[in-house]
Protein backbone atom coordinates (compact mmCIF):
# COMPACT_ATOMS: atom_id res chain seq x y z
CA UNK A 1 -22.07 -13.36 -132.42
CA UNK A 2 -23.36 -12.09 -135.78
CA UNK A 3 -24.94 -15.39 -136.25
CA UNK A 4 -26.88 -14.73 -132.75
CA UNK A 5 -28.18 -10.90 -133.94
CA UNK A 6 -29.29 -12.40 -137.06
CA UNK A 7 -31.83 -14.55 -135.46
CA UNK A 8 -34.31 -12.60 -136.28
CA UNK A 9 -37.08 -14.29 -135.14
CA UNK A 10 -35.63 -14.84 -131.91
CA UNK A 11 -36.92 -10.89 -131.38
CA UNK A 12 -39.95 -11.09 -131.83
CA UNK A 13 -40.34 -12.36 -128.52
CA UNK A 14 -39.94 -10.11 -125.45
CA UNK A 15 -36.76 -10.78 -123.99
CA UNK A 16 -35.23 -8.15 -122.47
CA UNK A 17 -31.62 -9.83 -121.89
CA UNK A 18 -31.63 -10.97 -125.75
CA UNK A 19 -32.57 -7.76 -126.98
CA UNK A 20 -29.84 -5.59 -124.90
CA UNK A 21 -27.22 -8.29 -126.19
CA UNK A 22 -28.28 -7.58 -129.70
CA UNK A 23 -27.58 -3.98 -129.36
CA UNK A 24 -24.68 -4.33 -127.36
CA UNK A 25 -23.18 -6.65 -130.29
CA UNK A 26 -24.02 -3.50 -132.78
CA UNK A 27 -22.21 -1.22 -130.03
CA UNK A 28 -19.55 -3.71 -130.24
CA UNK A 29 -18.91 -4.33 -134.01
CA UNK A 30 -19.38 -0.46 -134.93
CA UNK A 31 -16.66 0.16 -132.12
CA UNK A 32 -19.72 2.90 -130.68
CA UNK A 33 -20.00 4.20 -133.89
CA UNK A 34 -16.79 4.84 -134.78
CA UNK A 35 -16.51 2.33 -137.68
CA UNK A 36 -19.17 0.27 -139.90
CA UNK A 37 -20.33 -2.59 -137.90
CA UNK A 38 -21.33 -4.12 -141.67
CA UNK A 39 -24.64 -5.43 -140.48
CA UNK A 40 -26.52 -7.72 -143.24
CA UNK A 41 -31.01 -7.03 -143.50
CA UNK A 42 -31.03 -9.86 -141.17
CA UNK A 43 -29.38 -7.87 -138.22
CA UNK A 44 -31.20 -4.45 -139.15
CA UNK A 45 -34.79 -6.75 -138.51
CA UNK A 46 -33.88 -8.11 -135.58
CA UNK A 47 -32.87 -4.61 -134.37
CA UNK A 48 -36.27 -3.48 -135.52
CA UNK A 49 -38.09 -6.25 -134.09
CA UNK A 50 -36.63 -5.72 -130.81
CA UNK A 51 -37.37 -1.88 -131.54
CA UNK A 52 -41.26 -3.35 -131.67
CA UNK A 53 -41.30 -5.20 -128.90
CA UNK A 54 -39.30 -2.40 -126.89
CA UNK A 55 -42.21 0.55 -128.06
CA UNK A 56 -45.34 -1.84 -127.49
CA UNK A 57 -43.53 -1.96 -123.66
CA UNK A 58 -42.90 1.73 -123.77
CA UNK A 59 -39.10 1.19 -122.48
CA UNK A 60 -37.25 4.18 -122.99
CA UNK A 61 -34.28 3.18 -122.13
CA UNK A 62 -33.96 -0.33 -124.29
CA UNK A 63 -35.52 1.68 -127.43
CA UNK A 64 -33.13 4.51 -126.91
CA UNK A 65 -30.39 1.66 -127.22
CA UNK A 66 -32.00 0.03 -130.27
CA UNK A 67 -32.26 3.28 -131.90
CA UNK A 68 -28.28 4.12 -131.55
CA UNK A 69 -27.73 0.59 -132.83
CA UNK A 70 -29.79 1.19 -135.92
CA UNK A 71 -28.09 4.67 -136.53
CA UNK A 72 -24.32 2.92 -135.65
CA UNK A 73 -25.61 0.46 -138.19
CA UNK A 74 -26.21 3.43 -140.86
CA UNK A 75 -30.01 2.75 -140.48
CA UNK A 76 -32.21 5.33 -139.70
CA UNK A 77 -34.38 4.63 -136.88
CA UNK A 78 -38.21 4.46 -137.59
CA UNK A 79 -39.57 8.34 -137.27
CA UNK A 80 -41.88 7.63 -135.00
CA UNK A 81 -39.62 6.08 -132.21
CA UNK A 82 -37.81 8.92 -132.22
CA UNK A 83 -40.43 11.30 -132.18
CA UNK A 84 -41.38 9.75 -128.55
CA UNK A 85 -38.13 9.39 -127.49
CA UNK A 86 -37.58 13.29 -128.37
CA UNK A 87 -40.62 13.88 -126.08
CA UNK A 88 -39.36 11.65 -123.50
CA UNK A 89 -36.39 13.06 -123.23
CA UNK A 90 -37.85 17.04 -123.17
CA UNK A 91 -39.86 15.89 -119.91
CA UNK A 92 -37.07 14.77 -117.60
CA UNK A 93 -37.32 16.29 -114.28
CA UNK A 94 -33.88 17.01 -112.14
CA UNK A 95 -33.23 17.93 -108.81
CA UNK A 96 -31.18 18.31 -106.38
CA UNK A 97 -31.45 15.36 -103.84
CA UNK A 98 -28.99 16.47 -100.29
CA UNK A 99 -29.87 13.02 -98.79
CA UNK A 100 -29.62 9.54 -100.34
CA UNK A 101 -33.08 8.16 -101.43
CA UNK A 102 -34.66 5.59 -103.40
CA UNK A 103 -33.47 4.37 -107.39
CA UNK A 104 -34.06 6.76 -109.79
CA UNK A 105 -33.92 7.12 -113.53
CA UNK A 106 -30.46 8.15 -114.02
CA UNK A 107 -30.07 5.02 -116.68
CA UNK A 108 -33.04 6.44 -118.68
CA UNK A 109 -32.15 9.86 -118.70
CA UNK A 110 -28.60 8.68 -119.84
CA UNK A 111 -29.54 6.49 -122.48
CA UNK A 112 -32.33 8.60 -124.31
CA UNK A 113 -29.32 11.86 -124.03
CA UNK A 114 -27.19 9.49 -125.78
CA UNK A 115 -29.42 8.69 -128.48
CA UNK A 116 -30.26 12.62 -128.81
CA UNK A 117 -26.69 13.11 -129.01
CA UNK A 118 -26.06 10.57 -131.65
CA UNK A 119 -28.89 11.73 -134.19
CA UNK A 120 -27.72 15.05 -133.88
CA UNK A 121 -30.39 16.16 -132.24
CA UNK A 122 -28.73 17.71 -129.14
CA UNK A 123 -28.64 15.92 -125.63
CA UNK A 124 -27.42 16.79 -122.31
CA UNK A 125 -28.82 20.18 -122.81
CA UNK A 126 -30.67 20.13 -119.68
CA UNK A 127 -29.66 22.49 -116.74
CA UNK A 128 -27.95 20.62 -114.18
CA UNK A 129 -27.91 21.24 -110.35
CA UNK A 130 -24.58 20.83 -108.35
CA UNK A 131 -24.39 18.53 -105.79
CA UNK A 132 -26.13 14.83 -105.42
CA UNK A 133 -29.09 14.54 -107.75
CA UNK A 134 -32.27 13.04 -108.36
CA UNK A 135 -33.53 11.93 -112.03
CA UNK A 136 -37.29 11.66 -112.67
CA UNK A 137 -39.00 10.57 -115.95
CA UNK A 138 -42.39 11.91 -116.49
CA UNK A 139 -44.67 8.49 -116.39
CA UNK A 140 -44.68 6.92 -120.21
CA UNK A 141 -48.18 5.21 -119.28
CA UNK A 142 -48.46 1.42 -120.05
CA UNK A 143 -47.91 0.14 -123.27
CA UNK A 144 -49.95 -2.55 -124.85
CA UNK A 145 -47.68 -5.02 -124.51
CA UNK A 146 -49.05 -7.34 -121.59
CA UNK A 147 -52.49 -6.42 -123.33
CA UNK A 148 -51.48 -7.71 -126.75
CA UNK A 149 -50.04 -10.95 -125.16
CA UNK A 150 -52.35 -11.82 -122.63
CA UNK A 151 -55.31 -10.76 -125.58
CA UNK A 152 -53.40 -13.94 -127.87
CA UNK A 153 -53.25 -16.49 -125.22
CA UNK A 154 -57.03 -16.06 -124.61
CA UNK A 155 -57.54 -17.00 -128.28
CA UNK A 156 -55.65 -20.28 -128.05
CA UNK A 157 -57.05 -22.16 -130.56
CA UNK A 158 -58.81 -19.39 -132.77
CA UNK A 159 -54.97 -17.40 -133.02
CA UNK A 160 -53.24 -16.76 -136.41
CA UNK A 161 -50.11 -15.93 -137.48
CA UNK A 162 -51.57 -13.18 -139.67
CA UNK A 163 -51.73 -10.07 -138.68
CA UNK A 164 -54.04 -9.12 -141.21
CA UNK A 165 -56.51 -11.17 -139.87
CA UNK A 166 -55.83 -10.83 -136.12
CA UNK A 167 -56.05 -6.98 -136.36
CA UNK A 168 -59.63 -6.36 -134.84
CA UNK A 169 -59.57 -9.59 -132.52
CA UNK A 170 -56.68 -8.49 -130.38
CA UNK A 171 -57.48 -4.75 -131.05
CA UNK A 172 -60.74 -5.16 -129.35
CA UNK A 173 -59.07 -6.42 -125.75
CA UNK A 174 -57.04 -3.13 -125.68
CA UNK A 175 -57.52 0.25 -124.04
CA UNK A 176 -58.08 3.61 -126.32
CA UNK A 177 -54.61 4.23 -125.53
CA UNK A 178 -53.03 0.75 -126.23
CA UNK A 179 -54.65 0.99 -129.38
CA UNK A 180 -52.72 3.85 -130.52
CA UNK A 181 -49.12 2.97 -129.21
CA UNK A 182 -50.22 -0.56 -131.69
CA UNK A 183 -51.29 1.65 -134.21
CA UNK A 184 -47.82 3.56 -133.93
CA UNK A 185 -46.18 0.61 -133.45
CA UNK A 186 -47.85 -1.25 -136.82
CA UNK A 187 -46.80 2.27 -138.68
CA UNK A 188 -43.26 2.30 -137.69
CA UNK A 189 -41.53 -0.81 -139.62
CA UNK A 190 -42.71 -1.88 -143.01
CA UNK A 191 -42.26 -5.91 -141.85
CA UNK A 192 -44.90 -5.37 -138.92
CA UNK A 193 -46.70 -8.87 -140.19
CA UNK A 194 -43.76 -10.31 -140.42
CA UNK A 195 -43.20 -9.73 -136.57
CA UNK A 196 -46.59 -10.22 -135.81
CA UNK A 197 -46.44 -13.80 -137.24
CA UNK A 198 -43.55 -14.36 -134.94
CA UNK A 199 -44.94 -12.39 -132.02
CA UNK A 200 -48.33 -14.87 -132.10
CA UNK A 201 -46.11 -17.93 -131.31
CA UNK A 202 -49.06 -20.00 -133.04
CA UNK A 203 -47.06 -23.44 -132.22
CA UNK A 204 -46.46 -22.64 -128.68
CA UNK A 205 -50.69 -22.30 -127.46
CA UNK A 206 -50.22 -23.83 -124.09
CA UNK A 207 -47.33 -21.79 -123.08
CA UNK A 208 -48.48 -18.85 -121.26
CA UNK A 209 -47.00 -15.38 -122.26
C-alpha cells in the first residue's frame, strides 16, 4: 500500500481511480485524521502531483480529497488550491427539490465542506432547506487539462520533458483562461518540472492522451 502511494510518478498521469486510491490510503493510514499516517516526501509528491493533475481538470471534489490527505498527512495544502476550493464552496446553490430529478452535486458539496471543516475554515455553514434537496455547483469552467494533453500529442516528435522549454509551445494552444488555471497550477507546488517531465510521457509519443 505505501509502496503504491509512493509511486510518484505514477501521478503524474491522469487517473482518476489511482489518484482517489492514493488519498483513500492517506484517509486510511491517518485513521481520518485521527493519528499520523507517517507519510515519507515520496507520498506528500504523489499527493501533490495528483493535486496538479486534479486543478488543471478543475475537479472539486478529487482536489478537495487530496487536500484533506495532505492536511491528515501534516502538510499544508498549496494556498492556492484552497483559495478556489474556498470559492467553490461559497457558491453552492441548495434547494428544495419535492419531486425526484436528475444527479446532482451532493458528492461535491460534501467533499469540499469536509475539507473546509478540516482546515478550520468552517463548513456546513450553509442554510439548509427541510425536506428532499437539490445540490448545484456554480459551473468551475474547463480546465486546461484536455488542452495541455491534446497540445503535447500534437508535438510528437518536437516534445520535451522540460518544462522550461515547453512553456510557450503548449502555452500557445491554450485559451486566456487555460492559461491562467496553468499559471496557478505551475505556482502552486515547487516540483512543477518535475511533474511536467512526467506529465509529457516523452517515451510514450504514439499513445494518444
Amino acid at each position: 500500500m505505501r509502496r503504491f502511494a509512493a509511486r510518484s510518478q505514477t501521478f503524474t498521469l491522469p487517473n482518476k481511480k489511482a489518484a482517489y486510491e492514493l488519498t483513500h490510503i492517506v484517509f486510511y493510514l491517518s485513521e481520518y485524521g485521527r493519528v499520523d499516517p507517517q507519510v515519507d516526501d515520496a507520498i506528500v509528491d504523489s499527493l501533490k502531483f495528483a493535486g496538479t493533475l486534479a486543478f488543471l481538470d478543475l475537479n472539486l471534489d478529487l482536489l478537495s480529497e487530496v487536500c484533506i490527505a495532505l492536511r491528515f498527512a501534516g502538510q499544508m495544502p498549496p494556498h492556492i488550491w484552497e483559495g478556489w476550493l474556498r470559492q467553490q464552496a461559497r457558491q453552492f446553490t441548495v434547494f428544495a427539490q419535492p419531486e425526484a430529478g436528475a444527479s446532482d452535486d451532493y458528492n461535491q458539496f460534501l467533499m469540499v465542506n469536509w475539507f473546509m471543516s478540516v482546515a478550520g475554515q468552517g463548513g456546513f455553514a450553509q442554510q439548509i432547506p427541510e425536506g428532499r434537496l437539490m445540490f448545484l455547483q456554480p459551473p468551475a469552467g474547463s480546465g486546461p487539462l484536455r488542452q495541455l494533453s491534446e497540445s503535447l500529442y500534437r508535438l510528437d516528435g518536437a516534445r520535451s520533458a522540460d518544462w522550461q522549454a515547453m512553456r510557450r509551445a503548449v502555452g500557445a494552444d491554450l485559451s486566456d483562461d487555460a492559461q491562467l488555471v496553468l499559471s496557478a497550477a505551475e505556482a502552486a507546488i515547487d516540483k512543477f518540472d518535475r511533474f511536467f517531465a512526467g506529465f509529457a510521457r516523452v517515451g510514450m509519443r504514439r499513445c494518444r492522451p
